[in-house]
PDB file of N, CA and C in Angstrom:
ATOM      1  N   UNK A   1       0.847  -1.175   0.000  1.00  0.00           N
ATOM      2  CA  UNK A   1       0.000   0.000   0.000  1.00  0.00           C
ATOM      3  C   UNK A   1       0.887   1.230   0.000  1.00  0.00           C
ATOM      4  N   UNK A   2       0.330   2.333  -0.843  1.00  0.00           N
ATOM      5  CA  UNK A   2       1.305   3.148  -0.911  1.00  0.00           C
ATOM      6  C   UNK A   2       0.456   4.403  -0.357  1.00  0.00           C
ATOM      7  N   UNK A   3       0.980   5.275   0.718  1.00  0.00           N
ATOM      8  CA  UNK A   3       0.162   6.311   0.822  1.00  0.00           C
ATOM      9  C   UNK A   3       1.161   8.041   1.206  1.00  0.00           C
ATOM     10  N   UNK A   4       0.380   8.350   0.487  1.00  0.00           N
ATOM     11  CA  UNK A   4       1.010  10.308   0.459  1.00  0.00           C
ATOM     12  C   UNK A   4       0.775  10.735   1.503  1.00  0.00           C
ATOM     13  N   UNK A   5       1.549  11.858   2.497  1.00  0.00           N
ATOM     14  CA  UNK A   5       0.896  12.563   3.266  1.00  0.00           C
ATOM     15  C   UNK A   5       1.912  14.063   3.404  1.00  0.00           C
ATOM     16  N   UNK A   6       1.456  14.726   4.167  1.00  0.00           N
ATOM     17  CA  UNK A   6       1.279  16.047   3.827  1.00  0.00           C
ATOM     18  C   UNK A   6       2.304  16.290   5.359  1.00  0.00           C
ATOM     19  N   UNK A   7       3.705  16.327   5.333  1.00  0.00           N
ATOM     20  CA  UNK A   7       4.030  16.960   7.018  1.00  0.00           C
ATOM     21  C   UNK A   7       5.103  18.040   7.052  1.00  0.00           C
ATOM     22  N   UNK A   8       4.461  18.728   8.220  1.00  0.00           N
ATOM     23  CA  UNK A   8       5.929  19.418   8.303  1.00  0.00           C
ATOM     24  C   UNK A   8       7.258  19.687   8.212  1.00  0.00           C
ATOM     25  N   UNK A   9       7.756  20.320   7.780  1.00  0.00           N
ATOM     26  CA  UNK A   9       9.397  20.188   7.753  1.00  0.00           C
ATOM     27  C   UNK A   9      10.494  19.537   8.664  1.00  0.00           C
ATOM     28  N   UNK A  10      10.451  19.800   9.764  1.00  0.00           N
ATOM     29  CA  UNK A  10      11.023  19.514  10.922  1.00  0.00           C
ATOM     30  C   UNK A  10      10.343  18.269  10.909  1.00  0.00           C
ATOM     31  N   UNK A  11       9.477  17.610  10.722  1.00  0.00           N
ATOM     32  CA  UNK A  11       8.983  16.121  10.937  1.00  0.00           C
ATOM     33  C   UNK A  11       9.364  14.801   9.652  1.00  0.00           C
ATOM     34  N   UNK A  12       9.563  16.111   9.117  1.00  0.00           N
ATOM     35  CA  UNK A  12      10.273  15.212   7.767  1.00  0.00           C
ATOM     36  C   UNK A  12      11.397  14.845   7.754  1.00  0.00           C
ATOM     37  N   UNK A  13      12.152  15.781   8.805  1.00  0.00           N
ATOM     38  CA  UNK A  13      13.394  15.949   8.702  1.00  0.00           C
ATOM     39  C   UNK A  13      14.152  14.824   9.695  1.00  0.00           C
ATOM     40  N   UNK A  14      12.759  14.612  10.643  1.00  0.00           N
ATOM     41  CA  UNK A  14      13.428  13.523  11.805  1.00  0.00           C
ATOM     42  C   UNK A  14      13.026  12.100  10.931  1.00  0.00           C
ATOM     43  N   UNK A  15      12.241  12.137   9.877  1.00  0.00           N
ATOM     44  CA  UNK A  15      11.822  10.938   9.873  1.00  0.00           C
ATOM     45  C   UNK A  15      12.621   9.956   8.394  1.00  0.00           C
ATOM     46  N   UNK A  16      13.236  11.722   7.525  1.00  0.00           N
ATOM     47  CA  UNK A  16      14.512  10.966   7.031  1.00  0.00           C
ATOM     48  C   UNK A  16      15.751   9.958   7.224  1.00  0.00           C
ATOM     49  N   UNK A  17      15.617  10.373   7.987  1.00  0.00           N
ATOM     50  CA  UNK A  17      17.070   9.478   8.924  1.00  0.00           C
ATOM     51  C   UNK A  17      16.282   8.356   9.137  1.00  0.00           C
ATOM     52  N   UNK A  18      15.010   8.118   9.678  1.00  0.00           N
ATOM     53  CA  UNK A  18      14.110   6.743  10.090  1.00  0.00           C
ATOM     54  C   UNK A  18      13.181   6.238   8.596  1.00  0.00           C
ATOM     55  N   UNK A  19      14.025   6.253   7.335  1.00  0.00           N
ATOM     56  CA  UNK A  19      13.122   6.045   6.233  1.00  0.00           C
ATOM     57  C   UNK A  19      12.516   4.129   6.798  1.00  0.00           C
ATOM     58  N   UNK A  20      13.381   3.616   7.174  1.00  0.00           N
ATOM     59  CA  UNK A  20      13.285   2.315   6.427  1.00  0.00           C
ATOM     60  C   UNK A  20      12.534   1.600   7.927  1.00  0.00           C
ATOM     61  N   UNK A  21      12.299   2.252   9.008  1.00  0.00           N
ATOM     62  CA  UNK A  21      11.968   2.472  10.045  1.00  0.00           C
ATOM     63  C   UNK A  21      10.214   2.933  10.374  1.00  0.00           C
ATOM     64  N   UNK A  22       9.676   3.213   9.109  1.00  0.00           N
ATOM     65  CA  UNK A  22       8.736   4.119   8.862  1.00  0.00           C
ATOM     66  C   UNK A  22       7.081   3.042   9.283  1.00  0.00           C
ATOM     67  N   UNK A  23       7.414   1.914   8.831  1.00  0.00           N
ATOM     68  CA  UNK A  23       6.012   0.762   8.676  1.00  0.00           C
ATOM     69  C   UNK A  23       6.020   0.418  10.719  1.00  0.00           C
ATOM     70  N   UNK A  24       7.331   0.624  11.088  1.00  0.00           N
ATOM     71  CA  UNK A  24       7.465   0.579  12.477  1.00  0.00           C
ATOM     72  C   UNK A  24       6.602   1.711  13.176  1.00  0.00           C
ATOM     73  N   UNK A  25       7.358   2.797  12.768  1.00  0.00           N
ATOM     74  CA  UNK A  25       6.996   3.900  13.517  1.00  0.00           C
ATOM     75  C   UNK A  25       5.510   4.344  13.858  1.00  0.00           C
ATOM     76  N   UNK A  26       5.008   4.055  12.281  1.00  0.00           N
ATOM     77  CA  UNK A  26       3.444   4.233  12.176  1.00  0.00           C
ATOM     78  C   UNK A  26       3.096   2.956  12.936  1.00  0.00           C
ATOM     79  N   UNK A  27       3.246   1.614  13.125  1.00  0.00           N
ATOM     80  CA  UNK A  27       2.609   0.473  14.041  1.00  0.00           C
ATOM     81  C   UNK A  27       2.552   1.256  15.488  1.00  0.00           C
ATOM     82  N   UNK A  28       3.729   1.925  16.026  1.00  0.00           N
ATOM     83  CA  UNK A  28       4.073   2.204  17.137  1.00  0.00           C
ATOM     84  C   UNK A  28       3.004   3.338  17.716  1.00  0.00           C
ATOM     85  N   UNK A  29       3.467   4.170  16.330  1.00  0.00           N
ATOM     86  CA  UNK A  29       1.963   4.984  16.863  1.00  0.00           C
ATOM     87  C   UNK A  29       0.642   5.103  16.867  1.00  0.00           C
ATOM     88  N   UNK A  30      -0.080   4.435  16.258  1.00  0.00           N
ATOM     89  CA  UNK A  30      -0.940   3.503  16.086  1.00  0.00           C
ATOM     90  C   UNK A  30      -1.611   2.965  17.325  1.00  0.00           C
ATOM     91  N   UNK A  31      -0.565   1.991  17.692  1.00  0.00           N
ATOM     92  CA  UNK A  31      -0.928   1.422  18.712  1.00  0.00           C
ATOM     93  C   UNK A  31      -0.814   2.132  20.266  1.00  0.00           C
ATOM     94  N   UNK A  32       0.245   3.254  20.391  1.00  0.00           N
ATOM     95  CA  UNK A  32       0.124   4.663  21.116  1.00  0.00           C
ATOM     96  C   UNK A  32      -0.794   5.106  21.206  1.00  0.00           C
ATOM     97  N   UNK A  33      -1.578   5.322  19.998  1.00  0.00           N
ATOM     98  CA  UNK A  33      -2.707   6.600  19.956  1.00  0.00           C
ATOM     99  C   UNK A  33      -4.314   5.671  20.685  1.00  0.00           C
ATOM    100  N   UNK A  34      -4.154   4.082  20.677  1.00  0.00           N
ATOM    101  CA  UNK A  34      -5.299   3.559  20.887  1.00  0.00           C
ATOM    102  C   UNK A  34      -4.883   3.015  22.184  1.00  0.00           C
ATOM    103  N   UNK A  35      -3.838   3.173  23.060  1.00  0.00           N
ATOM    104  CA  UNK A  35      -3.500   2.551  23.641  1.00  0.00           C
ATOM    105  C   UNK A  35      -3.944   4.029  25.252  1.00  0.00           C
ATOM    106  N   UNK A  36      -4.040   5.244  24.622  1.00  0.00           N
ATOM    107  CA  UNK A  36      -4.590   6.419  25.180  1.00  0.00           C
ATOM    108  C   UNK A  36      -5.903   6.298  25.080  1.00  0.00           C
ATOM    109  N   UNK A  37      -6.103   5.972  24.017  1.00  0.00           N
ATOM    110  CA  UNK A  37      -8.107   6.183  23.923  1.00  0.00           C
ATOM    111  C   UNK A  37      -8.731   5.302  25.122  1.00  0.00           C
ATOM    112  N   UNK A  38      -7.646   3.715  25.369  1.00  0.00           N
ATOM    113  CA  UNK A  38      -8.384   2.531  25.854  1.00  0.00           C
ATOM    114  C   UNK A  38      -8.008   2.977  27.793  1.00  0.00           C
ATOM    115  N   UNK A  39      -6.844   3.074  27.917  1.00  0.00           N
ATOM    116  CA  UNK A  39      -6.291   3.721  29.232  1.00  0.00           C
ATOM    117  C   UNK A  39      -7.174   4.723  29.817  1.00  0.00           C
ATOM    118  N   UNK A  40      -7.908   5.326  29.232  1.00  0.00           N
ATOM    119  CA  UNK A  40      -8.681   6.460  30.176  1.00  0.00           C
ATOM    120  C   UNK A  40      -9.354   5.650  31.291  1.00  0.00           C
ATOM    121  N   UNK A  41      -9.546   3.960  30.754  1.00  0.00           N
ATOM    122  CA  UNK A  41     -10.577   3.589  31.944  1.00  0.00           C
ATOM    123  C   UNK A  41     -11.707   4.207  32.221  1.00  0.00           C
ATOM    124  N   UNK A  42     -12.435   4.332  30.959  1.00  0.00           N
ATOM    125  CA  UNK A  42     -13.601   5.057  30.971  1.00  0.00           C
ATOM    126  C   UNK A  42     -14.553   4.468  32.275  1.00  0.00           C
ATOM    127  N   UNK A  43     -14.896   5.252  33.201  1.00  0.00           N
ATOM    128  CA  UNK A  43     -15.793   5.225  34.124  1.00  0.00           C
ATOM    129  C   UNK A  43     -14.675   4.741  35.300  1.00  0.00           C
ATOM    130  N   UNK A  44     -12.988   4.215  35.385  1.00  0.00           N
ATOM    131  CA  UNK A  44     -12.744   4.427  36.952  1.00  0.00           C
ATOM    132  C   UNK A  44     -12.702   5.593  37.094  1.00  0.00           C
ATOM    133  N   UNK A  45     -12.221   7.058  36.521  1.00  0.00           N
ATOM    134  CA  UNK A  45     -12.169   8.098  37.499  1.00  0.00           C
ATOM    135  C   UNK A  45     -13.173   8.553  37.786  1.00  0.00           C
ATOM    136  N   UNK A  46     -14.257   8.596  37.643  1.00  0.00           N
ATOM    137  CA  UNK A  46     -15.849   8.348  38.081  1.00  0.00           C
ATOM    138  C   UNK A  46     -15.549   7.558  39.451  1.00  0.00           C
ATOM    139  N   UNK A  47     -15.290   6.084  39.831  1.00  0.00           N
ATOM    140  CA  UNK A  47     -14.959   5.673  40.734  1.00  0.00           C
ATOM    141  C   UNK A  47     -14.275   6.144  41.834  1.00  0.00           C
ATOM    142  N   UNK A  48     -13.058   6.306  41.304  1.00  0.00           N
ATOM    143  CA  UNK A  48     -11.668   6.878  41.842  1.00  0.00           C
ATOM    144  C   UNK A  48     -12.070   8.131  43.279  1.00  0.00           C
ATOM    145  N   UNK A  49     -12.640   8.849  42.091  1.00  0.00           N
ATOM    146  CA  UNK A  49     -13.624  10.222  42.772  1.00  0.00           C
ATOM    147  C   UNK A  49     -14.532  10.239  43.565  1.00  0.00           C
ATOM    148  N   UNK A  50     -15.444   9.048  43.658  1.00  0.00           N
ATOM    149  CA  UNK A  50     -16.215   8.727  44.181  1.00  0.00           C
ATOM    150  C   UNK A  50     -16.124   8.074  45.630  1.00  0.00           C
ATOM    151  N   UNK A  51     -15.119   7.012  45.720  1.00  0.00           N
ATOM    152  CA  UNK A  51     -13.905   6.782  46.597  1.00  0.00           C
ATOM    153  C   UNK A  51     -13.234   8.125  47.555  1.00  0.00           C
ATOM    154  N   UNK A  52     -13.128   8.834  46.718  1.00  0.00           N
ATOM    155  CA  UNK A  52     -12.093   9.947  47.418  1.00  0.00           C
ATOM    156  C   UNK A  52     -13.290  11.055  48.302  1.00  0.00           C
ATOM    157  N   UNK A  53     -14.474  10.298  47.873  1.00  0.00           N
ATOM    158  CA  UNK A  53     -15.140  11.785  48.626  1.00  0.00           C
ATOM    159  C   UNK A  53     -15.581  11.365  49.789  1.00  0.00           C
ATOM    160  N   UNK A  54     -14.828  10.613  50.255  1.00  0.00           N
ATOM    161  CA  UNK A  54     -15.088   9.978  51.679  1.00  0.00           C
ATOM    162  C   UNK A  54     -16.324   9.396  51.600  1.00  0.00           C
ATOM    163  N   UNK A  55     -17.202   8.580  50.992  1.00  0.00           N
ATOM    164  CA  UNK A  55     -18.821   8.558  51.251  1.00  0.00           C
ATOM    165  C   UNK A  55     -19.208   7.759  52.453  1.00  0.00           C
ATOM    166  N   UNK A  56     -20.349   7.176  52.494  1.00  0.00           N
ATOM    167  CA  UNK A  56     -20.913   6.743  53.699  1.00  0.00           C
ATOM    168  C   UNK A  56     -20.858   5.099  53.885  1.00  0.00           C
ATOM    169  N   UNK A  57     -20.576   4.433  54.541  1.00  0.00           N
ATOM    170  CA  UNK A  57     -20.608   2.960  53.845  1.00  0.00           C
ATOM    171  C   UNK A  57     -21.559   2.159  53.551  1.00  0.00           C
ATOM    172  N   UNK A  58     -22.757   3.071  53.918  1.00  0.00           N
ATOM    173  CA  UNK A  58     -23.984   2.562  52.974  1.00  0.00           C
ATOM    174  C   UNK A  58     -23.790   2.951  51.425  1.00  0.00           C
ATOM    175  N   UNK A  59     -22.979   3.860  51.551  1.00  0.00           N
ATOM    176  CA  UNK A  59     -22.684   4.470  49.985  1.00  0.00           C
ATOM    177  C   UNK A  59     -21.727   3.776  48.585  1.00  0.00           C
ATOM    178  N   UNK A  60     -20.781   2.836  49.672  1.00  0.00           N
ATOM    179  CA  UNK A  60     -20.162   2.590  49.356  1.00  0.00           C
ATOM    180  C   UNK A  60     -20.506   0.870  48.824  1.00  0.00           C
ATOM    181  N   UNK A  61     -21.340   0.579  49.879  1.00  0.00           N
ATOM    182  CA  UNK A  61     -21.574  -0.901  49.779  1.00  0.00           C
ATOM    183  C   UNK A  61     -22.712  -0.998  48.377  1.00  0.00           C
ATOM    184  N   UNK A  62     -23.300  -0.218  47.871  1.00  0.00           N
ATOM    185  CA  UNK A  62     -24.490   0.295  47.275  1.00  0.00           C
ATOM    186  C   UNK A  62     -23.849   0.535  45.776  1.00  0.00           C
ATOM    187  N   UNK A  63     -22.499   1.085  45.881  1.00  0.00           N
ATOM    188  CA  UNK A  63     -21.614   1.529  44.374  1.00  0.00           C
ATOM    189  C   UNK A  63     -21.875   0.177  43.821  1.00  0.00           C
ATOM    190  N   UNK A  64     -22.165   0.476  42.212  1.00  0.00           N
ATOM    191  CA  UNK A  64     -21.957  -0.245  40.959  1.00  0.00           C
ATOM    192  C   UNK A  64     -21.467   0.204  39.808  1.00  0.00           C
ATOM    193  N   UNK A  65     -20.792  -0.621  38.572  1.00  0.00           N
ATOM    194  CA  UNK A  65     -20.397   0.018  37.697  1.00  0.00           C
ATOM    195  C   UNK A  65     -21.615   1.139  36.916  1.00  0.00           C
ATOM    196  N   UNK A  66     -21.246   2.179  36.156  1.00  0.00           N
ATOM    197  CA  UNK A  66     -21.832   3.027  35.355  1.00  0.00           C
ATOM    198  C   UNK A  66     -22.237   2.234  34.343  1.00  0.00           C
ATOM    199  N   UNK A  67     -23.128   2.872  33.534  1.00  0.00           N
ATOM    200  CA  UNK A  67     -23.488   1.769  32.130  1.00  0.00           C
ATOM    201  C   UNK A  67     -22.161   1.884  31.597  1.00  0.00           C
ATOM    202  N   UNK A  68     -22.003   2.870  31.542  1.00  0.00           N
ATOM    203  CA  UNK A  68     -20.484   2.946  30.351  1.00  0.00           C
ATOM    204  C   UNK A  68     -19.270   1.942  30.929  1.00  0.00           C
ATOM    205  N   UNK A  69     -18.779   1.756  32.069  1.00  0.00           N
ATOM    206  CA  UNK A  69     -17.868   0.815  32.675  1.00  0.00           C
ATOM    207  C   UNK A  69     -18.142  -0.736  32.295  1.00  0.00           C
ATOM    208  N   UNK A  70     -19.459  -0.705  32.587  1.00  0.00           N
ATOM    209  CA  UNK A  70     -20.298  -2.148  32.283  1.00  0.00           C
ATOM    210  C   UNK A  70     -20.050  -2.351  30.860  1.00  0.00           C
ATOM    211  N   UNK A  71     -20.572  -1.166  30.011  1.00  0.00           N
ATOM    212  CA  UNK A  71     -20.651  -2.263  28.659  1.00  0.00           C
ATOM    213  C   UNK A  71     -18.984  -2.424  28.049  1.00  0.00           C
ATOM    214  N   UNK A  72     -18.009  -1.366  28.766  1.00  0.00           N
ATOM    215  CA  UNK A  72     -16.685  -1.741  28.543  1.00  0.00           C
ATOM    216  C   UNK A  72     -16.555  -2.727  28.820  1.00  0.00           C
ATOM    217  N   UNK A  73     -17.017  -3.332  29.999  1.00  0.00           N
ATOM    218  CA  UNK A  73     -16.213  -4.742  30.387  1.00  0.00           C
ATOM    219  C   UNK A  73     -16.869  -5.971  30.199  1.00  0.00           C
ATOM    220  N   UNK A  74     -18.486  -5.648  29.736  1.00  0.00           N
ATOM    221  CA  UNK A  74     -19.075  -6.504  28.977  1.00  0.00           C
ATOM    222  C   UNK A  74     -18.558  -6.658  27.167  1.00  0.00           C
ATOM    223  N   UNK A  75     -17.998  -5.912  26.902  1.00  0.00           N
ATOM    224  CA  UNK A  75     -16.972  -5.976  25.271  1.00  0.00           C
ATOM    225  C   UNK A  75     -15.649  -6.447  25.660  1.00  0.00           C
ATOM    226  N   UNK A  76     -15.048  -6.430  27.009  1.00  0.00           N
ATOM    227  CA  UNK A  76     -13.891  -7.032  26.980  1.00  0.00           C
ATOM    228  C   UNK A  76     -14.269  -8.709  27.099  1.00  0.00           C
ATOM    229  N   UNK A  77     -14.874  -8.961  28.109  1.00  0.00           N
ATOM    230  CA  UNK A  77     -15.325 -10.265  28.553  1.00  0.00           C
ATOM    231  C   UNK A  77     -15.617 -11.119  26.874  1.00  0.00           C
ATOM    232  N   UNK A  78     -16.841 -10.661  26.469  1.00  0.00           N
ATOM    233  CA  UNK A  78     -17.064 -10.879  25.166  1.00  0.00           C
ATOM    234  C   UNK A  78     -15.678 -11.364  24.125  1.00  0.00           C
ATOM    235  N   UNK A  79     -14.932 -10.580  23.975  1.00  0.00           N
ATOM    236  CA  UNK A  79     -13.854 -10.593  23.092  1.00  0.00           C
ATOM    237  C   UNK A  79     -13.258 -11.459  23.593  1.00  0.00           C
ATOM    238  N   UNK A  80     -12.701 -11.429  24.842  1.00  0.00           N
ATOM    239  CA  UNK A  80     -11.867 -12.270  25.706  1.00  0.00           C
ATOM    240  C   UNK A  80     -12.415 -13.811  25.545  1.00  0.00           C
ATOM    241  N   UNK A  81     -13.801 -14.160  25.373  1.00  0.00           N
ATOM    242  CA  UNK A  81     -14.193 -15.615  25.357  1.00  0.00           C
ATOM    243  C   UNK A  81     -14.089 -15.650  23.623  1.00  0.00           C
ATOM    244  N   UNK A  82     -14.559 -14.669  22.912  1.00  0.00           N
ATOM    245  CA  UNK A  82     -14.645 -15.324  21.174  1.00  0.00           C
ATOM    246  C   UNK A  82     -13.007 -15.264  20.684  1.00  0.00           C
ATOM    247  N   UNK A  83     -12.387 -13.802  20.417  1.00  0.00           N
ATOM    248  CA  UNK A  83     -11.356 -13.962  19.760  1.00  0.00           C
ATOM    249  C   UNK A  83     -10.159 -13.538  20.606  1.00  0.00           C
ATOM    250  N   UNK A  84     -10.542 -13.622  21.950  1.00  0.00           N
ATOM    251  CA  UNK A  84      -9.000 -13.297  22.647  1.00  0.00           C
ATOM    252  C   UNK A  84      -8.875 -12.111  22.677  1.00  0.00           C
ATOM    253  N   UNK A  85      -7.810 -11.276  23.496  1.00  0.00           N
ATOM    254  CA  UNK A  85      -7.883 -10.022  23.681  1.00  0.00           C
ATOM    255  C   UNK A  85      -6.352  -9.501  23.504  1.00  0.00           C
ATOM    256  N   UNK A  86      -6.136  -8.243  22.589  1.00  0.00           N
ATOM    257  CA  UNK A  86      -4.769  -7.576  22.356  1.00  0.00           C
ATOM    258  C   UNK A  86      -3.783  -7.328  23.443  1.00  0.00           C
ATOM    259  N   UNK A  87      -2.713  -7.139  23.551  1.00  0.00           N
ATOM    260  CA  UNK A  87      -2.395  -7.312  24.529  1.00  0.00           C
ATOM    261  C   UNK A  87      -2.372  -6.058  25.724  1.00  0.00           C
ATOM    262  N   UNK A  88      -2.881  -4.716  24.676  1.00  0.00           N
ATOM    263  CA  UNK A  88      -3.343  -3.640  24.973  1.00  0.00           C
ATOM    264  C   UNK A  88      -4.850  -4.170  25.844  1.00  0.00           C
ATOM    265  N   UNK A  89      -5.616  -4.688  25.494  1.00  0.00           N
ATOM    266  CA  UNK A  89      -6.724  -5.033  26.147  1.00  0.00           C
ATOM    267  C   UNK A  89      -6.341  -5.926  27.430  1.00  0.00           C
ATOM    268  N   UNK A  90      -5.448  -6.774  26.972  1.00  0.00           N
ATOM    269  CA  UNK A  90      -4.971  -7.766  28.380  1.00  0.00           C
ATOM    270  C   UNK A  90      -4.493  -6.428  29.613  1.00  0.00           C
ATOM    271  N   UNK A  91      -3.955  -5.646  29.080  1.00  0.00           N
ATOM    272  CA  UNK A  91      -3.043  -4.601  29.713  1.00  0.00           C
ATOM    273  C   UNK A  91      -4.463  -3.487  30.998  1.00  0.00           C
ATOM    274  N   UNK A  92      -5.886  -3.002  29.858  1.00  0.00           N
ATOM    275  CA  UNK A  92      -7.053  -2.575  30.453  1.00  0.00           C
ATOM    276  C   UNK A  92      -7.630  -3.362  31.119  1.00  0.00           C
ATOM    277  N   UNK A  93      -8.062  -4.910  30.889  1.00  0.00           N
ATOM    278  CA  UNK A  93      -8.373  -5.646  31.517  1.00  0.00           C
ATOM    279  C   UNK A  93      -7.801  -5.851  33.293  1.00  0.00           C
ATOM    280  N   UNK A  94      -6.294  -5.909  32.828  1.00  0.00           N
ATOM    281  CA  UNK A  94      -5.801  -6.036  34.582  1.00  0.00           C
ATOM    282  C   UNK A  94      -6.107  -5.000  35.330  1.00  0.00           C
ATOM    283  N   UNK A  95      -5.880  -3.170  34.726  1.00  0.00           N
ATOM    284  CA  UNK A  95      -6.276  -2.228  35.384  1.00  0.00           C
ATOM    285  C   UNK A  95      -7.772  -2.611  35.884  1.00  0.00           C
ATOM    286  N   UNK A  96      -8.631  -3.104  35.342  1.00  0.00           N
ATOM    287  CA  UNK A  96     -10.155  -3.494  35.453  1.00  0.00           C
ATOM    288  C   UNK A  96     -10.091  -4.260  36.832  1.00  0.00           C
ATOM    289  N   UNK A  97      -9.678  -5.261  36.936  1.00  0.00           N
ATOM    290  CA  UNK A  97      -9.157  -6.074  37.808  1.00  0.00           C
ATOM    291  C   UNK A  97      -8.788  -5.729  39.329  1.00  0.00           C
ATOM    292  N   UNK A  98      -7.968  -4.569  38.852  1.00  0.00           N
ATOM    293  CA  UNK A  98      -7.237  -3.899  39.824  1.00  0.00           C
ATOM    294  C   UNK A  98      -8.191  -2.863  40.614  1.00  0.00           C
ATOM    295  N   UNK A  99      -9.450  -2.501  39.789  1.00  0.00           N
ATOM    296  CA  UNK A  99     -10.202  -1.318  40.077  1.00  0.00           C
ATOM    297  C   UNK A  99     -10.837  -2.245  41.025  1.00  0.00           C
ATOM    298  N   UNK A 100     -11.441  -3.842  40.519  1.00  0.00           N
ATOM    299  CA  UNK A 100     -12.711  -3.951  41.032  1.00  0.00           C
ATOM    300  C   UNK A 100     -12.186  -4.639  42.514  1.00  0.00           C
ATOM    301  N   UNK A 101     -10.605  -5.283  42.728  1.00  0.00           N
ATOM    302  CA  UNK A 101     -10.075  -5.448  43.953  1.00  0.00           C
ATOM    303  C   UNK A 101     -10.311  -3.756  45.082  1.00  0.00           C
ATOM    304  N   UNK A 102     -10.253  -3.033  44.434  1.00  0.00           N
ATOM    305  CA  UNK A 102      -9.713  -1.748  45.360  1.00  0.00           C
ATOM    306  C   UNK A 102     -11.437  -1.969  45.983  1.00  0.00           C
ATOM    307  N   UNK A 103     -12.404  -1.835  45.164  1.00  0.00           N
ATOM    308  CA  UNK A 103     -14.007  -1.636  45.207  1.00  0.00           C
ATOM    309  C   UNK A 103     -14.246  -2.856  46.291  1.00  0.00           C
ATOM    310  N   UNK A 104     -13.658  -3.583  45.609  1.00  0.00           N
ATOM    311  CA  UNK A 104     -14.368  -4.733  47.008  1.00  0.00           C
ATOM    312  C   UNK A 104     -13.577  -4.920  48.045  1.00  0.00           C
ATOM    313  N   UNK A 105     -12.332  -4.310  48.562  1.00  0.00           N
ATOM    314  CA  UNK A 105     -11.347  -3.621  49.658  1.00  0.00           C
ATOM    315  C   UNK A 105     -12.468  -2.812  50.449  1.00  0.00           C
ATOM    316  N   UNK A 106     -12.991  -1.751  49.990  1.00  0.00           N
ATOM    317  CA  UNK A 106     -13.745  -1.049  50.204  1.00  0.00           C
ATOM    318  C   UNK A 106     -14.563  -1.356  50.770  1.00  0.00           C
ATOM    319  N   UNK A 107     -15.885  -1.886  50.218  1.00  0.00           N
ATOM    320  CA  UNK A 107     -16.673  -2.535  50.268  1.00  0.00           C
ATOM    321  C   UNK A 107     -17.365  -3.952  51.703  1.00  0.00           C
ATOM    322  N   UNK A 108     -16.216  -4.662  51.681  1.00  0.00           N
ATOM    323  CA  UNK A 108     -15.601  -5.081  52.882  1.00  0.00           C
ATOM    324  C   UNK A 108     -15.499  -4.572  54.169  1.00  0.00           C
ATOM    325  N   UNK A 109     -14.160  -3.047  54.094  1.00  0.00           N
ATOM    326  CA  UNK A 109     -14.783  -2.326  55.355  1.00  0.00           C
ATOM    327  C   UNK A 109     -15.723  -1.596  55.495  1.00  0.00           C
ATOM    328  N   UNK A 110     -16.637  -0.995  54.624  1.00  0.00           N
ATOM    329  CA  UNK A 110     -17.875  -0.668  54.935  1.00  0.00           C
ATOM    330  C   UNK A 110     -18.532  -1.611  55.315  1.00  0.00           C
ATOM    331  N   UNK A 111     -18.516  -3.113  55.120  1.00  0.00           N
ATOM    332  CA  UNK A 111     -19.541  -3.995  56.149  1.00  0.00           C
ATOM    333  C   UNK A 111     -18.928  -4.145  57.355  1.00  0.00           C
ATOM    334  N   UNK A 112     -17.574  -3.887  57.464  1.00  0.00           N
ATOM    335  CA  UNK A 112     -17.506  -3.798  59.166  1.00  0.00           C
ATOM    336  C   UNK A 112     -17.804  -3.190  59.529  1.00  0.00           C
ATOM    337  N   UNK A 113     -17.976  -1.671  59.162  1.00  0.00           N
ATOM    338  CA  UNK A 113     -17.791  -0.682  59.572  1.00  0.00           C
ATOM    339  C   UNK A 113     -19.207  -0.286  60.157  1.00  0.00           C
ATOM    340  N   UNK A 114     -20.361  -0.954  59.331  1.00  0.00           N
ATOM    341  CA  UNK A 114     -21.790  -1.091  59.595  1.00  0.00           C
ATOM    342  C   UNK A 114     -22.172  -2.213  60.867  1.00  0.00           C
ATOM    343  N   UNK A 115     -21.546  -3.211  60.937  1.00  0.00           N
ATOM    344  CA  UNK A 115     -22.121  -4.106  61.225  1.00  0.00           C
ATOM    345  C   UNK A 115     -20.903  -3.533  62.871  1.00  0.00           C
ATOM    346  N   UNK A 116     -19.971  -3.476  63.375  1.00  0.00           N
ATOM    347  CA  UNK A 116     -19.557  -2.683  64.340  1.00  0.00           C
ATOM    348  C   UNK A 116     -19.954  -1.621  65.324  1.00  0.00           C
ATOM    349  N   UNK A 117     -20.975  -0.760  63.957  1.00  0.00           N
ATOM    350  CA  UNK A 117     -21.788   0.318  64.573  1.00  0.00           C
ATOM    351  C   UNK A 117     -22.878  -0.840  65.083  1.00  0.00           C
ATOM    352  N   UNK A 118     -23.442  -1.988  65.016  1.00  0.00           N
ATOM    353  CA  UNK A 118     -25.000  -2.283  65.141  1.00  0.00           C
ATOM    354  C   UNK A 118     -24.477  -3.190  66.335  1.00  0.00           C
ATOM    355  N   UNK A 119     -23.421  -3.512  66.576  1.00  0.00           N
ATOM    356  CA  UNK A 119     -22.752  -3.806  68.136  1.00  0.00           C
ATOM    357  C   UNK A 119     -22.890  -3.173  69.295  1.00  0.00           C
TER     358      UNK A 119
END
């Protein structure tokens, strides 16, 4: 495939020296640029925040994912059982993992924390 594009001078200039380097560079960034889109962890800093505002541990015991968190991890799950998952996805997946350990950390001492008070 052959394709034209249109760049700056100074970008041309770094990418002379990297001619033969070029089918790399674009994979690299590529997979950079989706590797930002997927990392936001759409819906933990929703969590994160939610966590941080000290809530109540009825509040806490009560948290569930957002639709948007859900159907992320209902498309990972999905993928993960039909065609396997990139390793960028293996990579969101563990953060996922990691979120829903912290949540049920949480979660946990808010039932002591309830069931202590009813002592």
């Amino acid at each position: 495939m052959q394709v034209t594009l249109d760049l700056p001078d100074d970008v041309v200039a770094q990418l002379h020296t990297l001619e033969d380097k070029l089918p790399q560079i674009l994979e690299l960034g590529l997979r950079e640029l989706n590797t930002i889109n997927q990392i936001e962890f759409s819906g933990v800093a929703e969590v994160l925040e939610f966590l941080a505002s000290l809530p109540t541990p009825e509040a806490i015991i009560a948290l569930r994912p957002s639709e948007a968190l859900q159907a992320q991890l209902s498309t990972l799950l999905e993928k993960n059982r039909t065609v396997g998952l990139t390793p960028t996805e293996e990579q969101l997946w563990q953060g996922y993992e990691y979120l829903e350990h912290i949540v049920r950390m949480a979660k946990a001492r808010a039932f002591a924390k309830l069931k202590a008070v009813e002592e």
